[in-house]
Each structure stands twice: as structure tokens, then as C-alpha cells.
C-alpha atoms as a PDB file:
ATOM      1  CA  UNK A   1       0.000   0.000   0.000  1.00  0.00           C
ATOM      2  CA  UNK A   2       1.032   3.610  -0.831  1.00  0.00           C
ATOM      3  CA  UNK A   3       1.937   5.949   2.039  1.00  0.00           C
ATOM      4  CA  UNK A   4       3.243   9.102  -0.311  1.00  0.00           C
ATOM      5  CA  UNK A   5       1.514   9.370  -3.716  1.00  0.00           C
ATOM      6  CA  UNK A   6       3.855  12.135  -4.581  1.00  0.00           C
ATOM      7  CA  UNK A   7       6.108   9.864  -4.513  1.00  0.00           C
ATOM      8  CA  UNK A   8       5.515   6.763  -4.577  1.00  0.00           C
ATOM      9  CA  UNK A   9       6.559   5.271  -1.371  1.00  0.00           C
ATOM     10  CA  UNK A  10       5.047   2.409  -0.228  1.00  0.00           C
ATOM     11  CA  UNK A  11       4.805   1.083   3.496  1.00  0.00           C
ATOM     12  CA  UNK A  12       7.383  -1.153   3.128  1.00  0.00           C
ATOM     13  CA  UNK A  13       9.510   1.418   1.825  1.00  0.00           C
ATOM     14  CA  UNK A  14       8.571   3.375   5.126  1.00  0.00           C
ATOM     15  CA  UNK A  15       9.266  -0.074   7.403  1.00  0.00           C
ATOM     16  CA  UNK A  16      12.540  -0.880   5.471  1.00  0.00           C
ATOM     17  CA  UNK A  17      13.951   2.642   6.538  1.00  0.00           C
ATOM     18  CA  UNK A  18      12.713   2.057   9.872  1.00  0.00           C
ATOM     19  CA  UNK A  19      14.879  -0.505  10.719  1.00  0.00           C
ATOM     20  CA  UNK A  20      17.760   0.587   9.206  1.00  0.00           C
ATOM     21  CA  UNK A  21      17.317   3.232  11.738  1.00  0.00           C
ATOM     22  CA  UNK A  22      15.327   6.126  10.655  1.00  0.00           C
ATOM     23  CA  UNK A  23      13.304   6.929  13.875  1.00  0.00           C
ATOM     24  CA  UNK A  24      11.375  10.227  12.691  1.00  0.00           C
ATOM     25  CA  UNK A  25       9.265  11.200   9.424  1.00  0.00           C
ATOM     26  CA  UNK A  26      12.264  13.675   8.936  1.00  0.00           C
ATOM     27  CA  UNK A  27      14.315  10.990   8.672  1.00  0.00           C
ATOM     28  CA  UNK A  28      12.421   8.676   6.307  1.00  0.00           C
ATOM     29  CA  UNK A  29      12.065  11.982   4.515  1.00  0.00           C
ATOM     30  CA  UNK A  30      15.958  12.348   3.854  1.00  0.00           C
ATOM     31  CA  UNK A  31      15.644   8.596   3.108  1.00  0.00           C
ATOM     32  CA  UNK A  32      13.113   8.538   0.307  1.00  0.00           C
ATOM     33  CA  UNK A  33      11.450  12.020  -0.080  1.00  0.00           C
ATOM     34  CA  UNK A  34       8.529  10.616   1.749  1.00  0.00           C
ATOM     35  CA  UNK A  35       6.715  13.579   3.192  1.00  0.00           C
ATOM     36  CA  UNK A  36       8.475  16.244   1.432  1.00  0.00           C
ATOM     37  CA  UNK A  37       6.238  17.327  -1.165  1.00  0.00           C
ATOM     38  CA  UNK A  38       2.434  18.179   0.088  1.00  0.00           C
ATOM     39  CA  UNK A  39       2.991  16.575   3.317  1.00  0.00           C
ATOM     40  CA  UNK A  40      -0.342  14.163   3.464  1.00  0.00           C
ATOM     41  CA  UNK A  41       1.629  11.023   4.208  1.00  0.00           C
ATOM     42  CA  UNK A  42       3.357  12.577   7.351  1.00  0.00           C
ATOM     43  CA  UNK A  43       0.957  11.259  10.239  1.00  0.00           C
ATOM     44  CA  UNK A  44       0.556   7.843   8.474  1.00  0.00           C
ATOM     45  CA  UNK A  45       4.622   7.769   8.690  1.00  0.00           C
ATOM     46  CA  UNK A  46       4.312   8.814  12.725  1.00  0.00           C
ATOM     47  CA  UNK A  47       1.722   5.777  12.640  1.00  0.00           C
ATOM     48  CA  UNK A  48       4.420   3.506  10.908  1.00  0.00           C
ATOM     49  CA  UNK A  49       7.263   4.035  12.944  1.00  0.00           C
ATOM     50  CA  UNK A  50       4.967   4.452  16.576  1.00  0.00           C
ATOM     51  CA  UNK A  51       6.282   6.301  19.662  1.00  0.00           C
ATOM     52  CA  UNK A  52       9.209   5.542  21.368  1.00  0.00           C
ATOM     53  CA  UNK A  53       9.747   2.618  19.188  1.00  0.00           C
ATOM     54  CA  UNK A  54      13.490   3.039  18.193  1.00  0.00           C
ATOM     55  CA  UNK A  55      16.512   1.389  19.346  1.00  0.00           C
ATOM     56  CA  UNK A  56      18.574   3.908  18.357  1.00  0.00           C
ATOM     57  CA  UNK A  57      17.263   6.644  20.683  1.00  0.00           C
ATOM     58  CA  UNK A  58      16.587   3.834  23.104  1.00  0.00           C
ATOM     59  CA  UNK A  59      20.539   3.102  22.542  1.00  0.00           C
ATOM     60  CA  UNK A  60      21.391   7.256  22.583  1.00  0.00           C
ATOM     61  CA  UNK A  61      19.027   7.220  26.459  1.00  0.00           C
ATOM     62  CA  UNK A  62      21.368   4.527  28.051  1.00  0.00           C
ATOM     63  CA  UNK A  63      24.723   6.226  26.895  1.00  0.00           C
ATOM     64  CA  UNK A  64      23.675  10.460  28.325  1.00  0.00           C
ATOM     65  CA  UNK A  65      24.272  10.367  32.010  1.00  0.00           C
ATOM     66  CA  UNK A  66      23.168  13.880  33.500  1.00  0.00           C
ATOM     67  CA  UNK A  67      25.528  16.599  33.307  1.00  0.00           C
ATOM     68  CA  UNK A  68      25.883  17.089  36.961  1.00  0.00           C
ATOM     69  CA  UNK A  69      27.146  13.943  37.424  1.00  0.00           C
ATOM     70  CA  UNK A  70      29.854  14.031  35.472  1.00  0.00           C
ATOM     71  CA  UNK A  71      31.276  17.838  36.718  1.00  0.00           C
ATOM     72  CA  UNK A  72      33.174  18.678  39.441  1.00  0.00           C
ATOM     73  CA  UNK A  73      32.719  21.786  41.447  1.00  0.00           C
ATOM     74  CA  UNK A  74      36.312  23.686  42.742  1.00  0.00           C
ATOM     75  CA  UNK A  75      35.543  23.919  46.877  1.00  0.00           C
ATOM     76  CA  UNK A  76      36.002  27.229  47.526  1.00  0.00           C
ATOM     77  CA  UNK A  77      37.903  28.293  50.815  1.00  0.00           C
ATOM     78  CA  UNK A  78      36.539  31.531  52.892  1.00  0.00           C
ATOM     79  CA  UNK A  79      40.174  32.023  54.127  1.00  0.00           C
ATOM     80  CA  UNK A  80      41.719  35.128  52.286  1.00  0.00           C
END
């Protein structure tokens, strides 16, 4: 089934570039135009790839550790 008209993409197109690792309709866009040209196939592309559904951000969450963690204040000394 045809998710772009425009251009012809088809769902499988859409899934193919999903696993490979594109995670947003931006993505897929840069892939295979899909998306780019009157923009009707952009929620059925959110619908393809669902929420929260990619290993690669899953991947990108387990490697950021929070910012505080990893700096270290100077102790400052009131003696002048």
C-alpha cells in the first residue's frame, strides 16, 4: 500500500527505513522524499514508525548520564 503518492513510497519502503534506523518522518524523509512534497503522508509515517519505538534513541538514552554527574565543582575556601 502507498503511504506518499507524490512519490511513490510504499509502506514497506517506510518499514525498510525504519529498521535501518530512521526513527522520525524527517528521517524517512531524507531517506526517500517521503513527506516532502504536500505533506499528506506525514501522520501515516508517525503511525508507521509508533512512539518511542526506536533502538537507536533507546541506545542514545542509556549512553547520556546527567551533566551534573559528570562535573566537578572547585571547593572554595573563605580564608583570604
Amino acid at each position: 500500500m502507498y503511504v506518499c503518492s507524490c512519490f511513490g513510497v510504499t509502506e514497506a519502503q517506510v518499514k525498510k527505513h525504519a529498521d535501518a534506523g530512521a526513527c522520525t518522518p524527517r528521517q524517512i524523509a531524507s531517506a526517500c522524499k517521503a513527506g516532502t512534497d504536500c505533506g499528506g503522508c506525514v501522520r501515516r509515517i508517525q503511525a508507521l514508525l509508533g512512539r518511542g519505538d526506536c533502538p537507536r534513541r533507546e541506545l542514545l538514552e542509556q549512553r547520556q548520564e546527567p551533566v551534573a554527574a559528570s562535573v566537578t565543582r572547585p571547593v572554595l575556601s573563605d580564608a583570604a
